[in-house]
C-alpha atoms as a PDB file:
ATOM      1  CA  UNK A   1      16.190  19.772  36.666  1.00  0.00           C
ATOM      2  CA  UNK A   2      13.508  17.125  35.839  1.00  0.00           C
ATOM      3  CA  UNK A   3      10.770  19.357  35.459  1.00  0.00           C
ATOM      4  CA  UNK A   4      13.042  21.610  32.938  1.00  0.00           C
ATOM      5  CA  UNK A   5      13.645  18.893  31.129  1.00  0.00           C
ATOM      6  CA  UNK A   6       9.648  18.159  30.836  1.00  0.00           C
ATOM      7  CA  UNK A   7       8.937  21.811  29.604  1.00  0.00           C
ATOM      8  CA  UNK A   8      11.609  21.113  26.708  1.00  0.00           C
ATOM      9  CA  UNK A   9       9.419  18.113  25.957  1.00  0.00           C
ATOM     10  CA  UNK A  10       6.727  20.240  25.735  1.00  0.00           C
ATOM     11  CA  UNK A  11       7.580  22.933  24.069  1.00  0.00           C
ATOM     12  CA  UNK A  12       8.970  20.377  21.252  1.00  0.00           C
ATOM     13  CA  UNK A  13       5.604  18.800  21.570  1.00  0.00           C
ATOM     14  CA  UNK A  14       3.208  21.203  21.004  1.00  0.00           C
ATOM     15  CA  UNK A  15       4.676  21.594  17.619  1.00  0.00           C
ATOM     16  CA  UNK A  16       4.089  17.867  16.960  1.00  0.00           C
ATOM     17  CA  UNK A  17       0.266  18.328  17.422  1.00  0.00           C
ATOM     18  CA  UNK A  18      -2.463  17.866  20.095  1.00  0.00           C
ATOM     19  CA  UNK A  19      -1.426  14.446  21.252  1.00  0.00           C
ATOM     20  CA  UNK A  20       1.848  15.492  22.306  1.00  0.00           C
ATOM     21  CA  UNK A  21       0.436  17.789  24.818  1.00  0.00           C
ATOM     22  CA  UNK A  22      -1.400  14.747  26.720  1.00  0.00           C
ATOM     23  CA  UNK A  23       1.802  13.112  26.513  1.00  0.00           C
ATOM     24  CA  UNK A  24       3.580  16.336  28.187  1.00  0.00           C
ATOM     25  CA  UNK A  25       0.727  16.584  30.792  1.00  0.00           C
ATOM     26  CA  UNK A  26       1.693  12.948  32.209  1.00  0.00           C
ATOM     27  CA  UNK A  27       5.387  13.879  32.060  1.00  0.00           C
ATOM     28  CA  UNK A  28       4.601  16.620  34.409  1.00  0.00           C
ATOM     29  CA  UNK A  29       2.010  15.022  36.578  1.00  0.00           C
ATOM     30  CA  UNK A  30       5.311  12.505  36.593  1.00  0.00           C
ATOM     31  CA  UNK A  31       7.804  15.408  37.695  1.00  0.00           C
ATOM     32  CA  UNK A  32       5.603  16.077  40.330  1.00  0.00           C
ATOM     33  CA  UNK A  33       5.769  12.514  41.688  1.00  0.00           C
ATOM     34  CA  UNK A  34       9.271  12.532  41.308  1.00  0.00           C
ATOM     35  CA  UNK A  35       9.590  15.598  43.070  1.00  0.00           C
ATOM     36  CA  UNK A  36       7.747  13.944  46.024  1.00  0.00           C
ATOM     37  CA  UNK A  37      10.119  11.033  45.946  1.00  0.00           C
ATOM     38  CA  UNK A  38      13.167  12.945  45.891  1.00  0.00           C
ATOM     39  CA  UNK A  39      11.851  15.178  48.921  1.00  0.00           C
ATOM     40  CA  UNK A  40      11.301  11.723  51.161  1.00  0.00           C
ATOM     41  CA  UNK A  41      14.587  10.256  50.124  1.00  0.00           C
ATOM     42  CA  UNK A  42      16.590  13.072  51.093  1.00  0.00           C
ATOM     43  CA  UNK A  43      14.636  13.276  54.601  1.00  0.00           C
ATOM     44  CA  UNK A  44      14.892   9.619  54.846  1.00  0.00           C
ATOM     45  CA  UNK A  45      18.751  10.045  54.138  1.00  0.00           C
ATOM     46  CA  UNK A  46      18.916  12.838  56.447  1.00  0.00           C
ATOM     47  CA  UNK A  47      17.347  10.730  59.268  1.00  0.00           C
ATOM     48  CA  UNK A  48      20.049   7.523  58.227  1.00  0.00           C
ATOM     49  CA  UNK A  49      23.060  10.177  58.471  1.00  0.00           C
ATOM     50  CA  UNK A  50      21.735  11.247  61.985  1.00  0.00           C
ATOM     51  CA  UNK A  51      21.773   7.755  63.402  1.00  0.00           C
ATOM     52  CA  UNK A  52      24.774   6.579  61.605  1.00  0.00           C
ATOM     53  CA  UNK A  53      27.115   9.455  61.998  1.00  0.00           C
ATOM     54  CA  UNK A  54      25.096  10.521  65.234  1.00  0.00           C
ATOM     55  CA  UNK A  55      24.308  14.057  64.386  1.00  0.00           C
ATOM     56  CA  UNK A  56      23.754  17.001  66.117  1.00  0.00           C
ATOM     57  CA  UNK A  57      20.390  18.451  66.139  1.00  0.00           C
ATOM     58  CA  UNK A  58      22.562  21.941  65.004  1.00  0.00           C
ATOM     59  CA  UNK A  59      24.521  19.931  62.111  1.00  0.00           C
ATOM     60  CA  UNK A  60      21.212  18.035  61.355  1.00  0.00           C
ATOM     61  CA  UNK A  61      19.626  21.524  60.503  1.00  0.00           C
ATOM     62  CA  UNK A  62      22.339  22.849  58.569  1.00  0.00           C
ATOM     63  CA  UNK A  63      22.214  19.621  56.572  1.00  0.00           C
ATOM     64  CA  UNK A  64      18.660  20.361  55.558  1.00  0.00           C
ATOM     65  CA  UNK A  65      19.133  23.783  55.144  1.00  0.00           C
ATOM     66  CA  UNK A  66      21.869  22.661  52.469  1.00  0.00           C
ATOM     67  CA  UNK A  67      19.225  20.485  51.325  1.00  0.00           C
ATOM     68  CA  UNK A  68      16.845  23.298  50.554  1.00  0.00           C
ATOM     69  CA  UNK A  69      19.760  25.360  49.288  1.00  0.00           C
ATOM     70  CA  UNK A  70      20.225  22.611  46.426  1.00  0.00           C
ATOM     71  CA  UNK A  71      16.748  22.451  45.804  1.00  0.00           C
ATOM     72  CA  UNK A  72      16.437  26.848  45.422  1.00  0.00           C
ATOM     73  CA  UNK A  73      19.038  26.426  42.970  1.00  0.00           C
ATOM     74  CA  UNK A  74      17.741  23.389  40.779  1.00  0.00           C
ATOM     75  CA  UNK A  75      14.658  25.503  40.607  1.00  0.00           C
ATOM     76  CA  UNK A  76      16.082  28.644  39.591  1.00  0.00           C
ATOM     77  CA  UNK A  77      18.202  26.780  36.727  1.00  0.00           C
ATOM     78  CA  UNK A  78      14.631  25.219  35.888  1.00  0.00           C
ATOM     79  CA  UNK A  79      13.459  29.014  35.272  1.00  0.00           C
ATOM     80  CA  UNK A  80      16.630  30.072  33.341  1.00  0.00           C
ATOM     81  CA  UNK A  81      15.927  27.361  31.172  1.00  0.00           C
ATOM     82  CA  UNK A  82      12.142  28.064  30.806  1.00  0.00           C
ATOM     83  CA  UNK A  83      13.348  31.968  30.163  1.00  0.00           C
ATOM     84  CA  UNK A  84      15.078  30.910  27.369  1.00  0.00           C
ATOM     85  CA  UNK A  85      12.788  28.594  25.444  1.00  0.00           C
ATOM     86  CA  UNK A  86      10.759  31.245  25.875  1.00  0.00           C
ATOM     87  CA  UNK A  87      13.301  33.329  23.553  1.00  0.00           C
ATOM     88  CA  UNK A  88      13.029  30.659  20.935  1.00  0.00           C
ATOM     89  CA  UNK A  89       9.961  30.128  20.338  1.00  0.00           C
ATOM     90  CA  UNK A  90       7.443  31.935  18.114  1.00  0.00           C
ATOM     91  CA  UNK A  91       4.518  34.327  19.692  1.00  0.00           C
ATOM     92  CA  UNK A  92       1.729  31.637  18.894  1.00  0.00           C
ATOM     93  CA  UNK A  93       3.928  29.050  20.586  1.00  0.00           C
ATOM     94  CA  UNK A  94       4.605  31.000  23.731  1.00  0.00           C
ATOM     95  CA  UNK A  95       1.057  31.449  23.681  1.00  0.00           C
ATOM     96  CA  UNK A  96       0.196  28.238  23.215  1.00  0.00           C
ATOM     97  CA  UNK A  97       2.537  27.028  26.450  1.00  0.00           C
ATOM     98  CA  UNK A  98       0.966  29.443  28.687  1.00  0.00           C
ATOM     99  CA  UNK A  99      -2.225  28.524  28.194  1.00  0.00           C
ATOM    100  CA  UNK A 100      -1.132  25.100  28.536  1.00  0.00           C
ATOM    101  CA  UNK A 101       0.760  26.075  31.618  1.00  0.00           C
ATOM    102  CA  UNK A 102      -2.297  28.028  33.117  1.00  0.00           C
ATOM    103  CA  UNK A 103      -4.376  24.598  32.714  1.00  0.00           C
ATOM    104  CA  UNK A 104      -1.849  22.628  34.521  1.00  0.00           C
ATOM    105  CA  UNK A 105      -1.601  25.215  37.707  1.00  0.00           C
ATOM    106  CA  UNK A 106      -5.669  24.812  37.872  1.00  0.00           C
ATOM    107  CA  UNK A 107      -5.373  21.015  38.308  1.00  0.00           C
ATOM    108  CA  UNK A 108      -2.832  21.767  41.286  1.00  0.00           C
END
């Protein structure tokens, strides 16, 4: 949801000039992080439910499979939501976040 949030920075961003887009590079490499974090607090909460509620190793699994259930469907509402700024804006802006994008999968 984060990172969604981050490309509708951006995309309002590039319109304010070549500054924003430094700005909208940190948000993301600050996504990322956060995407990290979340990752190791749900694992770390996963590990604190097994020893307080004594899991089994079967319920244990289908807690992280509803883990990465939640996380395929935050990241398929990120996509709707990049799919439809992408409706809004104009040719030269699309343009101009793809190229942006394209520099931004290089550094990863």
């Amino acid at each position: 949801m984060k990172k969604g949030l981050v490309i509708g920075a951006l995309a309002l961003g590039l319109t304010a000039g070549g500054a924003a887009l430094t700005t909208s590079q940190d948000l993301f490499a600050h996504a990322k992080e956060f995407k990290a974090k979340m990752e190791e607090r749900q694992q770390k909460r996963l590990e604190k439910m097994t020893r307080e509620l004594n899991l089994t190793s079967d319920q244990k699994a289908k807690i992280q499979s509803l883990f990465n259930d939640q996380r395929a469907k935050m990241k398929a509402i990120r996509e709707e939501t990049h799919t439809k700024m992408l409706a809004l804006l104009n040719a030269d802006q699309k343009a101009k976040l793809e190229k942006w994008r394209e520099g931004k999968r290089k550094k990863d």
